[in-house]
N, C-alpha and C. Protein backbone atom coordinates (compact mmCIF):
# COMPACT_ATOMS: atom_id res chain seq x y z
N UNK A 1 32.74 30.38 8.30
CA UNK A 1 32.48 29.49 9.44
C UNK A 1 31.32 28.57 9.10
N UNK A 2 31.33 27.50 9.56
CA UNK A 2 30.50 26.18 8.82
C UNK A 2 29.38 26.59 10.79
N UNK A 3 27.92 26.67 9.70
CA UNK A 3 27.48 27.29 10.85
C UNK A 3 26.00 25.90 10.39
N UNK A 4 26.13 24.86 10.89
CA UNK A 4 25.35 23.17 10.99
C UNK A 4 23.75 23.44 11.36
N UNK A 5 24.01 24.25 12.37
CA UNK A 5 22.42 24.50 12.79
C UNK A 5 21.70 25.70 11.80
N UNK A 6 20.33 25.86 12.46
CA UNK A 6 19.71 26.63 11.54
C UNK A 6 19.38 27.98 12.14
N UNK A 7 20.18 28.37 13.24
CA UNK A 7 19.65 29.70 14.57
C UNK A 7 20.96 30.19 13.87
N UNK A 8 21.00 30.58 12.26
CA UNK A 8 22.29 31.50 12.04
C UNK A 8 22.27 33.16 12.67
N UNK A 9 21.20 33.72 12.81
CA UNK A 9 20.87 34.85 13.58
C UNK A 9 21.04 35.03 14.54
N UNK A 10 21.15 34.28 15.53
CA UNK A 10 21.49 33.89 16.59
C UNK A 10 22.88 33.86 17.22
N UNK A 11 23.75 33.11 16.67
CA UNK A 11 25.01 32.70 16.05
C UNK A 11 25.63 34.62 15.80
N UNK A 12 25.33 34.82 15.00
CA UNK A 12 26.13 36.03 14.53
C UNK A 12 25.77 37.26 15.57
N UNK A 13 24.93 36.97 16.33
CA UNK A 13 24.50 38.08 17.67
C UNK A 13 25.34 37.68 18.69
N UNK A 14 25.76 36.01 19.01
CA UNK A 14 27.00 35.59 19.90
C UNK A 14 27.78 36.00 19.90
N UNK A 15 27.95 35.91 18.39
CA UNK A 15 29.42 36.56 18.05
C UNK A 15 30.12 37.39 17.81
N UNK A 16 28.89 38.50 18.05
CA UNK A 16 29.39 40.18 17.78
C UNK A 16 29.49 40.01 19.87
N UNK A 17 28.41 39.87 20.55
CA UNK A 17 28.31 39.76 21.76
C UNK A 17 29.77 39.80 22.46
N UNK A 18 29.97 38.35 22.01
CA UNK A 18 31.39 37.97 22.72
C UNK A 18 32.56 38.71 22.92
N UNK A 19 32.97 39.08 21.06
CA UNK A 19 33.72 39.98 20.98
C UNK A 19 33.82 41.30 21.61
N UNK A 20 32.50 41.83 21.49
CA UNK A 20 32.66 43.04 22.31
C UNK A 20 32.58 42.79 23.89
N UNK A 21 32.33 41.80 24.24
CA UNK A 21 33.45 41.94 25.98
C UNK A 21 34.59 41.00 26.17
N UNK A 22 34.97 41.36 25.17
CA UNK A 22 36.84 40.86 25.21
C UNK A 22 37.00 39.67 24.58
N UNK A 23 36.58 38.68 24.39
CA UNK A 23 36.09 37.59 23.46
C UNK A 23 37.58 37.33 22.65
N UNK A 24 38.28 36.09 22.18
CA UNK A 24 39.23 36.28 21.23
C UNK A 24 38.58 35.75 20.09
N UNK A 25 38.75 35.65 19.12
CA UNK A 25 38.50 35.45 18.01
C UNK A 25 37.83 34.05 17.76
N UNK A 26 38.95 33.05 18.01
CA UNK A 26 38.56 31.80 18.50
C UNK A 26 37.35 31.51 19.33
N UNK A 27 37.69 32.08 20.89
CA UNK A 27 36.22 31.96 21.51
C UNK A 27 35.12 32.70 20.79
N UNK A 28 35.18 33.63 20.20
CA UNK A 28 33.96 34.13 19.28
C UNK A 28 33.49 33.11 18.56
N UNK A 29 34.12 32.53 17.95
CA UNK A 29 33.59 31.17 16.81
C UNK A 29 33.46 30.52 17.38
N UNK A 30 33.69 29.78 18.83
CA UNK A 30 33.08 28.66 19.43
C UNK A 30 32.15 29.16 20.12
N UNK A 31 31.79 29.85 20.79
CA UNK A 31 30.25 30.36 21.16
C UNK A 31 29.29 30.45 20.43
N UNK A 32 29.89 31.19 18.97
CA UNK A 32 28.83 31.18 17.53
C UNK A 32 28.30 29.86 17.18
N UNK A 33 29.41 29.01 17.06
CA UNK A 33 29.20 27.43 16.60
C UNK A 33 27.94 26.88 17.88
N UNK A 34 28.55 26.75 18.90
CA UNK A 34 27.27 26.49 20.02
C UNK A 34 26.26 27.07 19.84
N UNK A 35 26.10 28.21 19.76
CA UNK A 35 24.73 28.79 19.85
C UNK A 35 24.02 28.43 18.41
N UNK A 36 24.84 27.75 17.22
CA UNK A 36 23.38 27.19 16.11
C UNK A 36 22.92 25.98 16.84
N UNK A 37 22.97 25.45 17.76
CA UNK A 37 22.28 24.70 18.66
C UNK A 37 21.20 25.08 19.12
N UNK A 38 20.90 26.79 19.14
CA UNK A 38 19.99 27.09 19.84
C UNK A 38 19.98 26.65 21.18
N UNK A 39 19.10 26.55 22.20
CA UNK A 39 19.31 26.42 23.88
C UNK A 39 19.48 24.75 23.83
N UNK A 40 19.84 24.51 23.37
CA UNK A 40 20.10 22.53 23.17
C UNK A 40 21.54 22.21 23.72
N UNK A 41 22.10 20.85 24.16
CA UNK A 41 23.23 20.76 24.31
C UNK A 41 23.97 20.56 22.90
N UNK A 42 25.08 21.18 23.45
CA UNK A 42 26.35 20.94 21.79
C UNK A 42 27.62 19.81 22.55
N UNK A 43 26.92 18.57 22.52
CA UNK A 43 27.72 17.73 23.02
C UNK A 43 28.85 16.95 21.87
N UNK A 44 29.62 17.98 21.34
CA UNK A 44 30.52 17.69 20.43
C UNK A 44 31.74 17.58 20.96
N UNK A 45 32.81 16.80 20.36
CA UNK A 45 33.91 16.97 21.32
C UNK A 45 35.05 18.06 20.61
N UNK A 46 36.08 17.98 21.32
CA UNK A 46 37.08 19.26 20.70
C UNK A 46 37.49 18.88 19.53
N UNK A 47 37.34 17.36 18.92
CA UNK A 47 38.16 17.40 17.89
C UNK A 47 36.81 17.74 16.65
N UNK A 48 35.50 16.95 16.87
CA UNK A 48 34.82 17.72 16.17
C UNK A 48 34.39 19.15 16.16
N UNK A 49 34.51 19.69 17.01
CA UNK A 49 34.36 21.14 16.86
C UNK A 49 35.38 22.02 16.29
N UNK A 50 37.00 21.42 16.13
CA UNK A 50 38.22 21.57 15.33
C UNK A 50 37.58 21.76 13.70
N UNK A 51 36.69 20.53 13.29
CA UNK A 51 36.34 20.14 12.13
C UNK A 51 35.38 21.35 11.67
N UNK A 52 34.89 21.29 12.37
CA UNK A 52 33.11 22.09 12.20
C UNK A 52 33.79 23.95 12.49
N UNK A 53 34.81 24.75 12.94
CA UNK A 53 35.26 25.68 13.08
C UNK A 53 36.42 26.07 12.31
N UNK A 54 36.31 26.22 10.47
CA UNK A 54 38.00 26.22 10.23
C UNK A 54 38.91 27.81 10.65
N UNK A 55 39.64 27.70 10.35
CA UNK A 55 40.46 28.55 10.58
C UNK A 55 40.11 30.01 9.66
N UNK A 56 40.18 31.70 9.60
CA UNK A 56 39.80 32.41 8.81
C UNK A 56 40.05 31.85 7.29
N UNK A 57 42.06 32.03 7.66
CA UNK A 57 42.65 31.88 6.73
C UNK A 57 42.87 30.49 5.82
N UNK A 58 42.13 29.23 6.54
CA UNK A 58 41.81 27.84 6.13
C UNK A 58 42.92 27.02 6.62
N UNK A 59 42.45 25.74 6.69
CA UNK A 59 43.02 24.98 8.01
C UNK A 59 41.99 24.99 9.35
N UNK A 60 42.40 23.89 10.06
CA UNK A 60 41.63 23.83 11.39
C UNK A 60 42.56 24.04 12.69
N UNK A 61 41.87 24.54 13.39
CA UNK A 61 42.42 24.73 14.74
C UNK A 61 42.65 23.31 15.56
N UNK A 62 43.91 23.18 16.26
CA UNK A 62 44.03 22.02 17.05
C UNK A 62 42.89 21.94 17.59
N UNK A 63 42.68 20.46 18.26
CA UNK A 63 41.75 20.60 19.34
C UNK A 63 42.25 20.88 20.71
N UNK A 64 43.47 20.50 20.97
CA UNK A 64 44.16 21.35 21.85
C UNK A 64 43.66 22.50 22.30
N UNK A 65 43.88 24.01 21.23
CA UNK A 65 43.18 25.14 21.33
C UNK A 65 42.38 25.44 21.49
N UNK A 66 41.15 24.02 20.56
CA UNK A 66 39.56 24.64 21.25
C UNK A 66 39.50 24.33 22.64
N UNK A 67 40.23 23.19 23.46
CA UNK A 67 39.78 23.08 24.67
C UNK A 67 40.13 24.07 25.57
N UNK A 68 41.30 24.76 25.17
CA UNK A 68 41.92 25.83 26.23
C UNK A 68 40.94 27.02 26.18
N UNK A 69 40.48 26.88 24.70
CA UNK A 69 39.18 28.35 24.49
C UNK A 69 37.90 28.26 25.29
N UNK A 70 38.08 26.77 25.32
CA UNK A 70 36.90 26.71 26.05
C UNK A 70 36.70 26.34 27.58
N UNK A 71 37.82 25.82 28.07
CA UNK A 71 37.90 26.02 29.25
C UNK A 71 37.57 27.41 29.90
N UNK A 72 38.68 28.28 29.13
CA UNK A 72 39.04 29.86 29.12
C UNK A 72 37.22 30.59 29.54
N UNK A 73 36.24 30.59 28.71
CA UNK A 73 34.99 30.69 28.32
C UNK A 73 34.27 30.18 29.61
N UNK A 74 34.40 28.78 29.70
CA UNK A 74 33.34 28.42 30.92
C UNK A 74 33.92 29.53 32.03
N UNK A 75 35.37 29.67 32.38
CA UNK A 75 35.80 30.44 33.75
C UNK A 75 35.51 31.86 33.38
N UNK A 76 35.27 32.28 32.55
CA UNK A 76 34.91 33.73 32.44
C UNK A 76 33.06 33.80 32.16
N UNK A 77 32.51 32.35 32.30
CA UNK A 77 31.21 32.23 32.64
C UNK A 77 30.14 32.51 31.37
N UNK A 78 30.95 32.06 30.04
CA UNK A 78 30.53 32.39 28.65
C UNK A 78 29.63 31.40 28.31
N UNK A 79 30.18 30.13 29.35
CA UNK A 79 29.66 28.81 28.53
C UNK A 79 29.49 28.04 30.47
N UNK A 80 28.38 27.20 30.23
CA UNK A 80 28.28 26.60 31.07
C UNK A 80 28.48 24.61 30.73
N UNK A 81 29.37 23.92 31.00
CA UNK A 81 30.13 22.63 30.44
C UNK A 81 29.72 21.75 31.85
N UNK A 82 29.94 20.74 31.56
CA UNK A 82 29.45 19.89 32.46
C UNK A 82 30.14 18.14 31.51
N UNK A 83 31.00 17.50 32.45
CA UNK A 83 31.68 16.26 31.76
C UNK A 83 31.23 15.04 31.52
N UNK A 84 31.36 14.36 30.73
CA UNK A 84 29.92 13.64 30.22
C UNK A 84 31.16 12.21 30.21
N UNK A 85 30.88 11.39 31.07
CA UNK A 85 32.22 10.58 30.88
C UNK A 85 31.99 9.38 29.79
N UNK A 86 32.90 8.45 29.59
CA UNK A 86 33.33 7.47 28.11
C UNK A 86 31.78 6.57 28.72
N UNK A 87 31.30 6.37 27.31
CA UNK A 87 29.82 5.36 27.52
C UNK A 87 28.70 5.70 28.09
N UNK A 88 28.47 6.96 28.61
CA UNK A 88 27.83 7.32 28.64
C UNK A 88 26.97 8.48 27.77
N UNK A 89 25.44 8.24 27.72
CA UNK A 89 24.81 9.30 27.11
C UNK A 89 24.65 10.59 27.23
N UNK A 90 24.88 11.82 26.37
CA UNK A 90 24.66 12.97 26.20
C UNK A 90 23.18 13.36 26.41
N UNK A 91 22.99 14.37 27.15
CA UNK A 91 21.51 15.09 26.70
C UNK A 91 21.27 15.24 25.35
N UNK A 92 20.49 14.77 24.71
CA UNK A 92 19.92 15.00 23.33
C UNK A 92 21.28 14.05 22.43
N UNK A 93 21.45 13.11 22.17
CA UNK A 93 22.59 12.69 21.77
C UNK A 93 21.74 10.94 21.33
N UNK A 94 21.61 10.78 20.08
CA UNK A 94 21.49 9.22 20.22
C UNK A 94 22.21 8.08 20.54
N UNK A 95 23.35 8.19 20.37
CA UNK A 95 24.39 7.26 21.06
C UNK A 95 25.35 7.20 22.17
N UNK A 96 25.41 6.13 22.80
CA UNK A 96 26.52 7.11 23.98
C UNK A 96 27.98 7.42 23.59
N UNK A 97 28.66 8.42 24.15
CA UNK A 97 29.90 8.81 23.47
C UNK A 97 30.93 7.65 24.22
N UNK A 98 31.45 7.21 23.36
CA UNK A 98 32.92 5.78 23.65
C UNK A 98 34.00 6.40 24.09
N UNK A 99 33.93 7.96 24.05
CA UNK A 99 35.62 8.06 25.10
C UNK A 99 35.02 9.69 25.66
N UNK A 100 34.12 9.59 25.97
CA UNK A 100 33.86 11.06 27.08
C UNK A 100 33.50 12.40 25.59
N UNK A 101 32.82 13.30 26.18
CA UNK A 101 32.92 14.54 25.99
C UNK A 101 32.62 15.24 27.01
N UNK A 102 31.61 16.71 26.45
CA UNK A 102 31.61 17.90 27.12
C UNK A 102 30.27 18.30 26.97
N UNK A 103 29.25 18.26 27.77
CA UNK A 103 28.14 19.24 27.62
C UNK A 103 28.04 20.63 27.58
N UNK A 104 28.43 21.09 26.46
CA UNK A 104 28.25 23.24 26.45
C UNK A 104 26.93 23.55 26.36
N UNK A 105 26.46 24.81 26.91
CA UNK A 105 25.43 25.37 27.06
C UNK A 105 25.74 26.83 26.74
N UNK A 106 25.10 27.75 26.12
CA UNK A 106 25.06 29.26 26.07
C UNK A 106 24.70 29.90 27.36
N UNK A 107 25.56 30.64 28.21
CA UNK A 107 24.86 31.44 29.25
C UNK A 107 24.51 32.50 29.13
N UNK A 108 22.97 32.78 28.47
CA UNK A 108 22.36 33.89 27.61
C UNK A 108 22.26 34.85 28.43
N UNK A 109 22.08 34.78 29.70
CA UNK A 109 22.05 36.38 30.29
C UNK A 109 23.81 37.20 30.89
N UNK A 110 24.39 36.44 30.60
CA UNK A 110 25.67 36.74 31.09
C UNK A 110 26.02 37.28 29.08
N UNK A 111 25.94 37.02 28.42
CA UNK A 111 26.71 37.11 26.82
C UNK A 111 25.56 38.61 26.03
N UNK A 112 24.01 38.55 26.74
CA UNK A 112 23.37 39.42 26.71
C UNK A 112 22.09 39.10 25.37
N UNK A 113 22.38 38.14 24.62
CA UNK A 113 21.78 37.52 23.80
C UNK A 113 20.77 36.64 24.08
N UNK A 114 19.32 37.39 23.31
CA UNK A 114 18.17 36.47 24.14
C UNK A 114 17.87 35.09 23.55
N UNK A 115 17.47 34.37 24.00
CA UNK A 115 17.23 32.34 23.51
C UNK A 115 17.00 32.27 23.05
N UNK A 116 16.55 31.61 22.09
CA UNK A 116 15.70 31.00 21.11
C UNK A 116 14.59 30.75 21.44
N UNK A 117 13.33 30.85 20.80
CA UNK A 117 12.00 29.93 21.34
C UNK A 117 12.53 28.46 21.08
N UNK A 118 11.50 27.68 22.48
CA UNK A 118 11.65 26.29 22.26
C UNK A 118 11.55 25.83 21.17
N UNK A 119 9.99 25.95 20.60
CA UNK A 119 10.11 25.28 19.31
C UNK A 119 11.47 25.66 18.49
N UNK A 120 12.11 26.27 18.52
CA UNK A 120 13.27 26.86 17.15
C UNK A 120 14.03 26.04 18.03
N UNK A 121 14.39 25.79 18.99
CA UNK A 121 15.62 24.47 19.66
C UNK A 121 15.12 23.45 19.32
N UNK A 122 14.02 22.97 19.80
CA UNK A 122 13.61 21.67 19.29
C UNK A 122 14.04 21.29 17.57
N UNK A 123 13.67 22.50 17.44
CA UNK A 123 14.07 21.78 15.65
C UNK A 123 15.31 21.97 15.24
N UNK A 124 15.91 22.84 15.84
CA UNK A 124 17.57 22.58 15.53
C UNK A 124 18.17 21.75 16.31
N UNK A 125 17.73 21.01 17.29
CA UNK A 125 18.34 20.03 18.33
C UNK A 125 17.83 18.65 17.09
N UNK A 126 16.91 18.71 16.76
CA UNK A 126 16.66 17.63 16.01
C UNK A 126 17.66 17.50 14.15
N UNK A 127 17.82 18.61 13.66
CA UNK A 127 18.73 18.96 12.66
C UNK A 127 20.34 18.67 13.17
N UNK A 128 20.41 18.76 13.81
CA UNK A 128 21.72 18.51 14.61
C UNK A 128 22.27 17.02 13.93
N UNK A 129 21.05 16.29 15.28
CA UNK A 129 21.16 15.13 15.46
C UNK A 129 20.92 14.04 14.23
N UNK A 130 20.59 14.54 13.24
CA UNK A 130 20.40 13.99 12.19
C UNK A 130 21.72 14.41 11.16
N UNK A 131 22.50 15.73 11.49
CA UNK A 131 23.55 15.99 10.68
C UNK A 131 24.80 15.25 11.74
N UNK A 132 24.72 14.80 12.86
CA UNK A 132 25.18 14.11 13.76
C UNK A 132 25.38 12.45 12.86
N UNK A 133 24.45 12.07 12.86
CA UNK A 133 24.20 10.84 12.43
C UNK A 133 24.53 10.77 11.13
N UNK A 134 24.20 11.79 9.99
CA UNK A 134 24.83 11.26 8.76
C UNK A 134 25.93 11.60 8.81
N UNK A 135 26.86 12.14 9.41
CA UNK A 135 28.66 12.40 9.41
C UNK A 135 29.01 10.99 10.24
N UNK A 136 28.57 10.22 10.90
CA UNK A 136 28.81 9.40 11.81
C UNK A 136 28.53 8.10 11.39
N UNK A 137 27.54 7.74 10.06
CA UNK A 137 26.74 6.61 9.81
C UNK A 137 26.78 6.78 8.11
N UNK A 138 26.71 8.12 7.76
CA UNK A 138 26.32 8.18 6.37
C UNK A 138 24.96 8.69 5.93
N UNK A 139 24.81 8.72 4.85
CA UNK A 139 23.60 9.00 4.50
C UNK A 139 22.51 8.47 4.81
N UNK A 140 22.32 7.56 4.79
CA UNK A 140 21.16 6.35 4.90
C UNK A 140 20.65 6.47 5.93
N UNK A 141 21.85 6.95 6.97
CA UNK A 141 21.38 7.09 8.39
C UNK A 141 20.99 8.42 8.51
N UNK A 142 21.31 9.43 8.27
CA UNK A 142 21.23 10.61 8.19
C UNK A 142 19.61 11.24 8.40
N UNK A 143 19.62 12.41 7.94
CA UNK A 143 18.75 13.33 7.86
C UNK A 143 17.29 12.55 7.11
N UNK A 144 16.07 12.89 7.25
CA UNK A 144 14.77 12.12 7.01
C UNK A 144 14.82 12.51 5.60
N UNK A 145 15.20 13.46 4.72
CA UNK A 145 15.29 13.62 3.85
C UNK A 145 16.39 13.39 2.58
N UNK A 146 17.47 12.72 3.45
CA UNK A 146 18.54 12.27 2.97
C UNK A 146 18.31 11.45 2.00
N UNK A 147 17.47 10.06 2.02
CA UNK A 147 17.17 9.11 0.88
C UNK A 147 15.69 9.18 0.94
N UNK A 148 14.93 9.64 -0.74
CA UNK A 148 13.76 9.66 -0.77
C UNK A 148 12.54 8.15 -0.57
N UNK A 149 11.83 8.25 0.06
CA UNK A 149 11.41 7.06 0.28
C UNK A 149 10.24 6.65 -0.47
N UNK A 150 9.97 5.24 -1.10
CA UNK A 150 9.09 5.22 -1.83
C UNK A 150 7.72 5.76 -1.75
N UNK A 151 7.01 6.37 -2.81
CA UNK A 151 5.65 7.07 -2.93
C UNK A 151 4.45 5.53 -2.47
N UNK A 152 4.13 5.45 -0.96
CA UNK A 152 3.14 4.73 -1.37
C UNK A 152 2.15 4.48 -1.95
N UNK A 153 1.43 3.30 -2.20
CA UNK A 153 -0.19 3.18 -2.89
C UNK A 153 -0.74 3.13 -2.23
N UNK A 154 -1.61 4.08 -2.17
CA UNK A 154 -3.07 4.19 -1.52
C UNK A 154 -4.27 3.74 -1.64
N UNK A 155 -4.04 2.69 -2.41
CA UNK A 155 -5.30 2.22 -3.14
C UNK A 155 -6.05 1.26 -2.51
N UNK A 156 -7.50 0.26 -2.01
CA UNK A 156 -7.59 -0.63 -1.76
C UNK A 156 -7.77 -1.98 -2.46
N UNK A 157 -7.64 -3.11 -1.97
CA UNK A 157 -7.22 -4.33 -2.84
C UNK A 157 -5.44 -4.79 -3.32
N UNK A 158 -5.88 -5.21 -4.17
CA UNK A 158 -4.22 -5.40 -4.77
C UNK A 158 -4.11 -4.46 -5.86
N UNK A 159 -2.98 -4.08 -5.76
CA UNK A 159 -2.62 -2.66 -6.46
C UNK A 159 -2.78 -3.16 -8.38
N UNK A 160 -2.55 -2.25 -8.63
CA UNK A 160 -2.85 -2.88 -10.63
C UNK A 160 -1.47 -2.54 -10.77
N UNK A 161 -0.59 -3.53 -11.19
CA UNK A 161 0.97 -3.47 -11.96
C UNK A 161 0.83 -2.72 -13.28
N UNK A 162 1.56 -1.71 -13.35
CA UNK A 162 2.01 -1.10 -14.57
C UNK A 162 1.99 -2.02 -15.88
N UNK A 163 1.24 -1.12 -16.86
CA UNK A 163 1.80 -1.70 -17.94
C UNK A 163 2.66 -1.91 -18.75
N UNK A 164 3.04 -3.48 -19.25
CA UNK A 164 4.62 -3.87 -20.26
C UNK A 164 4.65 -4.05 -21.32
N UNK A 165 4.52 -3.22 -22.29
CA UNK A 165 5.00 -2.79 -23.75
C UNK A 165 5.16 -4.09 -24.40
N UNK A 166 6.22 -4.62 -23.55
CA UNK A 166 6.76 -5.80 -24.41
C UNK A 166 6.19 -6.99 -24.04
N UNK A 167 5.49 -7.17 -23.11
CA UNK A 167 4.05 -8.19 -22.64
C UNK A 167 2.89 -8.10 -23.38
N UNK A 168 2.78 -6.90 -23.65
CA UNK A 168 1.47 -6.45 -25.03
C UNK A 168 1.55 -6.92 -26.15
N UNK A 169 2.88 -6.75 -26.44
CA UNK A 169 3.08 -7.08 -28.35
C UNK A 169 3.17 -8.43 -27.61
N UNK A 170 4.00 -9.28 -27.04
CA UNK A 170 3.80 -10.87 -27.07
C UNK A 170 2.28 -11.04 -27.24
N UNK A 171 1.51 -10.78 -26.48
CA UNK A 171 -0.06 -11.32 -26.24
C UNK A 171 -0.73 -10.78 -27.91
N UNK A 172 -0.69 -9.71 -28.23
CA UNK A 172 -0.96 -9.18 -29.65
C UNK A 172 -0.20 -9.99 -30.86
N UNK A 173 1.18 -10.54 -31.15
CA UNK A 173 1.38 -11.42 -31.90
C UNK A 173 0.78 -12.50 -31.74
N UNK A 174 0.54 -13.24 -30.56
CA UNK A 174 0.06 -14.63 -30.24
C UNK A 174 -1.53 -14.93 -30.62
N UNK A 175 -2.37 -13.71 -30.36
CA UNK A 175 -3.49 -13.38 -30.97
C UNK A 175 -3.90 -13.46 -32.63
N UNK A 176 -2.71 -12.48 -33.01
CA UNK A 176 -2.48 -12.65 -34.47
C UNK A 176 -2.19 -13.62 -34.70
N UNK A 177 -1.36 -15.09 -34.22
CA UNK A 177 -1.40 -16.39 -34.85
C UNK A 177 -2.50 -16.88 -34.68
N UNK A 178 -3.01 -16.94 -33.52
CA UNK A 178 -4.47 -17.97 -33.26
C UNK A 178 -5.35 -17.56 -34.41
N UNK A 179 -6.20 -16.23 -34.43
CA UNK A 179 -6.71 -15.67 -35.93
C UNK A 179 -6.10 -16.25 -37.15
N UNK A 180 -5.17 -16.43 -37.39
CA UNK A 180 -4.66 -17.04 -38.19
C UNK A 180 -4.83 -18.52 -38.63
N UNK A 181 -4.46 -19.18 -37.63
CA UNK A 181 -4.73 -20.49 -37.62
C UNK A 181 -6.48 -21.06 -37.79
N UNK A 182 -6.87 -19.92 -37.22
CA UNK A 182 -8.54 -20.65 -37.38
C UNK A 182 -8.95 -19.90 -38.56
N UNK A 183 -8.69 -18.74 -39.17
CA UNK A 183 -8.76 -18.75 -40.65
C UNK A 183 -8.97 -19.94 -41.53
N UNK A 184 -7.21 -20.25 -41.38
CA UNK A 184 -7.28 -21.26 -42.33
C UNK A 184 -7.69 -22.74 -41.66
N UNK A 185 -8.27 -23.15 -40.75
CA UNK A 185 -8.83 -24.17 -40.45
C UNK A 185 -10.86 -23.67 -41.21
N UNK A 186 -11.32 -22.74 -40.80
CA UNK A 186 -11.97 -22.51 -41.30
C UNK A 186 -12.34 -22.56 -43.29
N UNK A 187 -11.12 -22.04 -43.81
CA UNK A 187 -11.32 -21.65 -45.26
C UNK A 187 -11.28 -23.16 -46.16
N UNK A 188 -12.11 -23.30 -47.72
CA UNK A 188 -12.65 -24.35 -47.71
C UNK A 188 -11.02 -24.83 -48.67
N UNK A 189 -11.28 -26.18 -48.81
CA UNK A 189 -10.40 -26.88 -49.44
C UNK A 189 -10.64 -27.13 -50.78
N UNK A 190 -10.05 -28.28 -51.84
CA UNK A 190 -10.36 -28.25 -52.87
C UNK A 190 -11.04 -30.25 -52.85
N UNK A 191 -10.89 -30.62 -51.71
CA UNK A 191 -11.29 -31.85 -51.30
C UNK A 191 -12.67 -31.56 -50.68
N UNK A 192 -12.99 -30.45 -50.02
CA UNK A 192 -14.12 -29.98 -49.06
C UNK A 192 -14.89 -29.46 -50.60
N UNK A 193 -14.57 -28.97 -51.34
CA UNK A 193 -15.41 -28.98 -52.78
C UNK A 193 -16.24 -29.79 -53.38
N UNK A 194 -15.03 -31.19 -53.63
CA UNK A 194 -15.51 -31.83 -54.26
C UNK A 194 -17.12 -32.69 -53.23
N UNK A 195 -16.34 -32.86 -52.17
CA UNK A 195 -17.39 -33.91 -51.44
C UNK A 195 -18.87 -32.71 -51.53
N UNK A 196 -18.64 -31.64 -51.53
CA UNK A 196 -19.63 -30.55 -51.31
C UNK A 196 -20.86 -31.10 -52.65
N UNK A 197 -19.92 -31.22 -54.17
CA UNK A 197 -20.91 -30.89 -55.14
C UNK A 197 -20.51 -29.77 -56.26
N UNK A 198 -19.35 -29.22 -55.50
CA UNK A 198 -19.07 -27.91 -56.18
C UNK A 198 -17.76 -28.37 -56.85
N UNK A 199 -17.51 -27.24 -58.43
CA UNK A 199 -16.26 -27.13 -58.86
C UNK A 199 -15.56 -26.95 -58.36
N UNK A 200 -14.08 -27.74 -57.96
CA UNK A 200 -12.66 -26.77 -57.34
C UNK A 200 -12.37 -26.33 -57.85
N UNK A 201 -11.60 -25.41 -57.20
CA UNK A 201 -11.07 -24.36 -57.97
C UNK A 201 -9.77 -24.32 -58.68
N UNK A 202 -9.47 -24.06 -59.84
CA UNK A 202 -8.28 -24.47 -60.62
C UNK A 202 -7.13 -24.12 -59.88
């Protein structure tokens, strides 16, 4: 079971929970799946929760089925749902949903399984929404750690550019000609001899 949030302990206490008061199999895995939400809304719709729940034996469940499981669940008081209509925003949700979903909630004293601390929702409500966004947008959009972001400079002033290998040897050959050139502007002639006084040299 593809278990998104990070309350996997949690999750697998649902899901022994469920089962043992009559629970089918199916609703076991959709209560499990909700509860890595921790106490947050799981405002997913049936067809993503089809995606996110495969089948034991592999394959996904209609979404058909999850809705009947979960209808099934709220009336036996497993799950508390609430209808979130087209364009409008979800609790905890950055975008509004374009054709409706479902607000699920865990009803922890009815399933017997105790909550999460806030902080542990907060941060899986926020993991969510970021694994929300990169299935929905991609990476880029995704998770804060998804694309590493450049190491800034901390330095003050204007930063010093790396040094270029091949900017060095240019400036170091060009050096070596100038030396060169004033060498031999410097070194004497056999005309600078004669006017001197001195023998040239053969």
């Amino acid at each position: 079971m593809a278990l998104i949030g990070g309350c996997h302990e949690t999750a697998s206490k649902v899901l022994k929970a469920l089962l043992d008061q009559g629970a089918t199999t199916l609703e076991a895995r959709i209560g499990s799946h909700i509860a890595t939400f921790g106490g947050s809304n799981c405002f997913q719709t049936d067809s993503r929760l089809s995606e996110a729940i495969p089948k034991p034996g592999g394959g996904n469940y209609h979404p058909e089925s999850i809705g009947r499981a979960r209808r099934t669940m709220k009336r036996a008081g497993f799950l508390l749902c609430k209808r979130i209509p087209p364009n409008h925003l979800p609790r905890g949700a950055d975008y509004p949903t374009p054709h409706g979903t479902t607000s699920k909630y865990i009803r922890w004293s009815v399933i017997g399984v105790q909550r999460p601390p806030k902080q542990v929702q907060k941060l899986e409500a926020k993991r969510l929404r970021a694994a929300e966004r990169h299935q929905r947008l991609g990476p880029r959009y995704g998770a804060s750690g998804a694309i590493t972001p450049p190491n800034p400079t901390t330095t003050t002033g204007r930063p010093t550019p790396p040094p270029d290998s091949e900017l060095a040897k240019v400036l170091a050959d060009f050096e070596s000609i100038q030396q060169s050139a004033r060498a031999k502007r410097t070194a004497s002639t056999p005309q600078d001899a004669v006017r001197s006084g001195a023998d040239p040299p053969e």
